[in-house]
N, C-alpha and C. Protein backbone atom coordinates (compact mmCIF):
# COMPACT_ATOMS: atom_id res chain seq x y z
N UNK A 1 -72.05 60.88 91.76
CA UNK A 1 -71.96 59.49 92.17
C UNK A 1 -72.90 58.61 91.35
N UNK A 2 -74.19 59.04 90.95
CA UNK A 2 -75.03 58.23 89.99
C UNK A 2 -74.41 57.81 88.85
N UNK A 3 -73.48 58.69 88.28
CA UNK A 3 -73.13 58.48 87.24
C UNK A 3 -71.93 57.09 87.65
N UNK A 4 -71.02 57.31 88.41
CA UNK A 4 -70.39 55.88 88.63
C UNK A 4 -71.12 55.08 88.51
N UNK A 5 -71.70 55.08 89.43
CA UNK A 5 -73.21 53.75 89.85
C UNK A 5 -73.36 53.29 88.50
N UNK A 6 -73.81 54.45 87.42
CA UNK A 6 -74.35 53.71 86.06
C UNK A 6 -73.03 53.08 85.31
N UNK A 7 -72.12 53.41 85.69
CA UNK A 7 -70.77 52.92 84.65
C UNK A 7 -70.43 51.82 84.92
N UNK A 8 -70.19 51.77 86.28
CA UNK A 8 -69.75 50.65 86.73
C UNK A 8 -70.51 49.36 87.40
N UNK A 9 -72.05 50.13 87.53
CA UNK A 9 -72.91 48.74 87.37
C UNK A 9 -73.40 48.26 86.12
N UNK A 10 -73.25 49.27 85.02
CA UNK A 10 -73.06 48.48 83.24
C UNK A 10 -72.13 47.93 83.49
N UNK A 11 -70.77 48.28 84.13
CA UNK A 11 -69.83 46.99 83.68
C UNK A 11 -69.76 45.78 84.17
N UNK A 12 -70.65 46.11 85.61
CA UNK A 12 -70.74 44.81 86.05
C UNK A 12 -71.81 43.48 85.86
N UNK A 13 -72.75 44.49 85.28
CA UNK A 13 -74.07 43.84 84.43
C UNK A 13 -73.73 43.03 83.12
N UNK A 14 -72.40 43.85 82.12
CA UNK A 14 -72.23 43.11 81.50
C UNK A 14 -70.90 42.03 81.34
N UNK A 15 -70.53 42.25 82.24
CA UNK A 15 -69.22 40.65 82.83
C UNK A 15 -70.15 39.75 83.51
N UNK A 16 -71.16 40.10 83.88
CA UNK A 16 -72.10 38.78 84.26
C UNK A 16 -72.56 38.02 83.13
N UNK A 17 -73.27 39.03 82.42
CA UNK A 17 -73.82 38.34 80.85
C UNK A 17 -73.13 38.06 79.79
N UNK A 18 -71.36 38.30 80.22
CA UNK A 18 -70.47 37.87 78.58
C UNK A 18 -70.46 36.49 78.48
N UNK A 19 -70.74 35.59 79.22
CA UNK A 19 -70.33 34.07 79.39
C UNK A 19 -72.09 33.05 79.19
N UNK A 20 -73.21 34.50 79.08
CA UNK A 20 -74.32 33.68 78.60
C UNK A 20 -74.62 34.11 77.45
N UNK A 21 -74.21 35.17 76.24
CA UNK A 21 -74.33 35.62 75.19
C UNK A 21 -73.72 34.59 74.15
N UNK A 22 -74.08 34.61 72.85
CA UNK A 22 -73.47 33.98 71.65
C UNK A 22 -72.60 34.63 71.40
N UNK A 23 -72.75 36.00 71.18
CA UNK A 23 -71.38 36.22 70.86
C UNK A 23 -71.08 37.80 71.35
N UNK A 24 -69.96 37.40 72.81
CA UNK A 24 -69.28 38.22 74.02
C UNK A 24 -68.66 39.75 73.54
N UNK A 25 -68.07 39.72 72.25
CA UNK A 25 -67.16 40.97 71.83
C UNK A 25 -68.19 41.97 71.39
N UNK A 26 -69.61 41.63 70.91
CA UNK A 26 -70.29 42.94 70.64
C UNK A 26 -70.99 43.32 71.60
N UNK A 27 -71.31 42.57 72.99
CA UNK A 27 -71.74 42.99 73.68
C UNK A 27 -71.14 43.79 74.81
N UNK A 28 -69.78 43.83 74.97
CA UNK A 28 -68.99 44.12 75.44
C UNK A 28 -68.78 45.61 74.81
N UNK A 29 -68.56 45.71 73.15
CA UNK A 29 -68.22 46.75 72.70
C UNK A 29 -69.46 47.77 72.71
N UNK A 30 -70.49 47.30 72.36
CA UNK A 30 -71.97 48.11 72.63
C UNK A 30 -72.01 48.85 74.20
N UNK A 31 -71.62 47.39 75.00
CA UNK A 31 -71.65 48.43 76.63
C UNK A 31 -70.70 49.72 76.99
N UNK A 32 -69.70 48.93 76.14
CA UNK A 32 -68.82 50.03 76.84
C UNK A 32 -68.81 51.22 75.60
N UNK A 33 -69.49 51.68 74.65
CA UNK A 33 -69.75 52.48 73.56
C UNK A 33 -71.34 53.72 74.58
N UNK A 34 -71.81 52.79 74.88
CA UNK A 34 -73.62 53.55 76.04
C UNK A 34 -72.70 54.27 77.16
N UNK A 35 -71.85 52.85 77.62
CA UNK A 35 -71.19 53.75 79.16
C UNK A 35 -70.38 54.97 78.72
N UNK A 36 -69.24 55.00 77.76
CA UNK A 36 -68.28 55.79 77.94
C UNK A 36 -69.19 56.83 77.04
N UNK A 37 -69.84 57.37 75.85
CA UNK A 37 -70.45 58.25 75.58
C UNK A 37 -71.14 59.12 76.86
N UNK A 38 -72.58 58.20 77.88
CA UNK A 38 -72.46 59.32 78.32
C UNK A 38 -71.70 59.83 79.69
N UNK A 39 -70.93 59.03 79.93
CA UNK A 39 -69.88 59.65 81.24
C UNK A 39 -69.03 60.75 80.44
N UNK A 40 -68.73 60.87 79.24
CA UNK A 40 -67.90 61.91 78.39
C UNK A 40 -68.84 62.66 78.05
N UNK A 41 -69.81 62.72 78.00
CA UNK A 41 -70.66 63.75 77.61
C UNK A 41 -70.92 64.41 78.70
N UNK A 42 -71.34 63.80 79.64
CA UNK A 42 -71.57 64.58 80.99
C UNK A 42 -70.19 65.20 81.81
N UNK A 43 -69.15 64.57 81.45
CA UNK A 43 -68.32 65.17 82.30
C UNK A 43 -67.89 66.78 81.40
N UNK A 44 -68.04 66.07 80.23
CA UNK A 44 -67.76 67.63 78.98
C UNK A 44 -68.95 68.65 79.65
N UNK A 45 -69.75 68.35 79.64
CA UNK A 45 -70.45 69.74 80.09
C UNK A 45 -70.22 70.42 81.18
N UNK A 46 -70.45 69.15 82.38
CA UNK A 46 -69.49 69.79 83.73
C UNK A 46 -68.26 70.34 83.38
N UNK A 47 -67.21 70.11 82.35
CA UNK A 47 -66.01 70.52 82.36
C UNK A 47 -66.11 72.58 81.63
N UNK A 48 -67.11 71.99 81.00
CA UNK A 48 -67.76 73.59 80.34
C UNK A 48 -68.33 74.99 81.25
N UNK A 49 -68.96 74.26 81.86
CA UNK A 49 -69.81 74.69 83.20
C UNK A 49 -68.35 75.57 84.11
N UNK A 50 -67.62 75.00 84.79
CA UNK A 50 -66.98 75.28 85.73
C UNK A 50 -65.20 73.74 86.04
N UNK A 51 -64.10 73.95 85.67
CA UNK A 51 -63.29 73.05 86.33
C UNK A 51 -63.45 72.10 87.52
N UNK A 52 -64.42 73.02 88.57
CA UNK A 52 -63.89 72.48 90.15
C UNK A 52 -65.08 71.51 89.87
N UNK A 53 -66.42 71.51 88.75
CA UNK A 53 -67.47 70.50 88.36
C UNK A 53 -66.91 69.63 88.16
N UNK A 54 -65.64 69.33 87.49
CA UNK A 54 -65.26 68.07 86.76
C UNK A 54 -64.71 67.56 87.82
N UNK A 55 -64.00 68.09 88.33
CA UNK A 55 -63.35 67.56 89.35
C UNK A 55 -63.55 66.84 90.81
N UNK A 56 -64.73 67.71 91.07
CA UNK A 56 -65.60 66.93 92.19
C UNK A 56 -66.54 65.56 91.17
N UNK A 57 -66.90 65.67 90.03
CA UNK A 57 -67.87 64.49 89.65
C UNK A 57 -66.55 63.56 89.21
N UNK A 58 -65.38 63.79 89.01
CA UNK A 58 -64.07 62.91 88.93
C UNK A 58 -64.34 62.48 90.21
N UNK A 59 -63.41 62.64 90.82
CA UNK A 59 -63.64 62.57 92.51
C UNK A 59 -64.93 61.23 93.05
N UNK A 60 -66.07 62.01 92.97
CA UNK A 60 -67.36 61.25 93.10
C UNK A 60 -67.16 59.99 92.67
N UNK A 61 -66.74 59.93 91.43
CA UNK A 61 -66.75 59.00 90.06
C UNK A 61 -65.97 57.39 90.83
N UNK A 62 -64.64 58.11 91.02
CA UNK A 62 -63.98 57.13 91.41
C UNK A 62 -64.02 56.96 93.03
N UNK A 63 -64.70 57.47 93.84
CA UNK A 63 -64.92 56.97 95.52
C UNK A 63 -66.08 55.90 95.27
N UNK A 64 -67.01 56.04 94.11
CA UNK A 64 -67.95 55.08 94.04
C UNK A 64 -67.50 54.04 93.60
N UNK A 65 -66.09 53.81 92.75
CA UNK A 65 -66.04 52.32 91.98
C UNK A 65 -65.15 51.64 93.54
N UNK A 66 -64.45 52.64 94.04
CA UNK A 66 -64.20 52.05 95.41
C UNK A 66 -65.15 51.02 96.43
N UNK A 67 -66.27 51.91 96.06
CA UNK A 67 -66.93 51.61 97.33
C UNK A 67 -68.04 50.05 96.31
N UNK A 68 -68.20 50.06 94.85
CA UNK A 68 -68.93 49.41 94.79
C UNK A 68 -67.75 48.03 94.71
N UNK A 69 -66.24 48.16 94.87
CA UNK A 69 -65.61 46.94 94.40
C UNK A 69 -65.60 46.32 95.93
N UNK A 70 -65.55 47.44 96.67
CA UNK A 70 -65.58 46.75 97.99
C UNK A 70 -66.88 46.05 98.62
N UNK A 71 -68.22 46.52 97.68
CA UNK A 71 -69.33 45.47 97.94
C UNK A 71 -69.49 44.51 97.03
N UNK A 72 -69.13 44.74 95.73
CA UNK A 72 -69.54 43.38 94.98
C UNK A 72 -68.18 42.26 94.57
N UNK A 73 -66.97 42.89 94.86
CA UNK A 73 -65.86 42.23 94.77
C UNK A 73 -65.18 42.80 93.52
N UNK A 74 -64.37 41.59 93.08
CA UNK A 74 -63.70 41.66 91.84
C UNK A 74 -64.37 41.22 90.70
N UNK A 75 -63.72 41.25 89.43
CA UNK A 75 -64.66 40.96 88.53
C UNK A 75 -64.59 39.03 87.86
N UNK A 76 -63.58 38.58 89.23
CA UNK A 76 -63.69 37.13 88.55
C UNK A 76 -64.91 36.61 89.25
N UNK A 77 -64.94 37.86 90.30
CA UNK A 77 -66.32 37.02 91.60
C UNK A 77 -67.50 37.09 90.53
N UNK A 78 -67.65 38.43 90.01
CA UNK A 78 -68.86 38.35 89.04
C UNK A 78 -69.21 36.83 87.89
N UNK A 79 -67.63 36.59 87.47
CA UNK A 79 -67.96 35.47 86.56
C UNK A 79 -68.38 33.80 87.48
N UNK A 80 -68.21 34.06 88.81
CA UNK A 80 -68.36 32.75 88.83
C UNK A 80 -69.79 32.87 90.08
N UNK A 81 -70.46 34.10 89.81
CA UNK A 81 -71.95 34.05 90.33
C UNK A 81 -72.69 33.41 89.00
């Protein structure tokens, strides 16, 4: 579940800050280059480790973006905090 937490509060950290940056597309591409390396790195090892690893931190992964869309909203709410 930490690992959601970190993915998807980078993404939500950086849809807050694309609209105060000079310039939105590298910051965007940098975030999502940090996020998706290490959620693929970590899930590769869990996937190395054992199947039913990947599958429960899959699992985990996505009950957390559930649970964080249902506390912080959508992502137009982010742009207009």
């Amino acid at each position: 579940m930490a690992l959601g937490f970190f993915y998807f509060g980078g993404l939500w950290l950086t849809i807050r800050k694309v609209t105060k940056q000079g310039y939105p597309p590298l910051l965007v591409l940098i975030s999502f280059l940090i996020r998706m390396a290490l959620v693929m790195g970590v899930f590769y090892v869990l996937l190395t480790q054992h199947w039913a690893y990947m599958i429960t931190a899959l699992a985990s992964f996505l009950i957390i973006r559930q649970h964080l869309l249902a506390k912080w909203g959508t992502p137009e709410r982010a742009l207009s905090n």
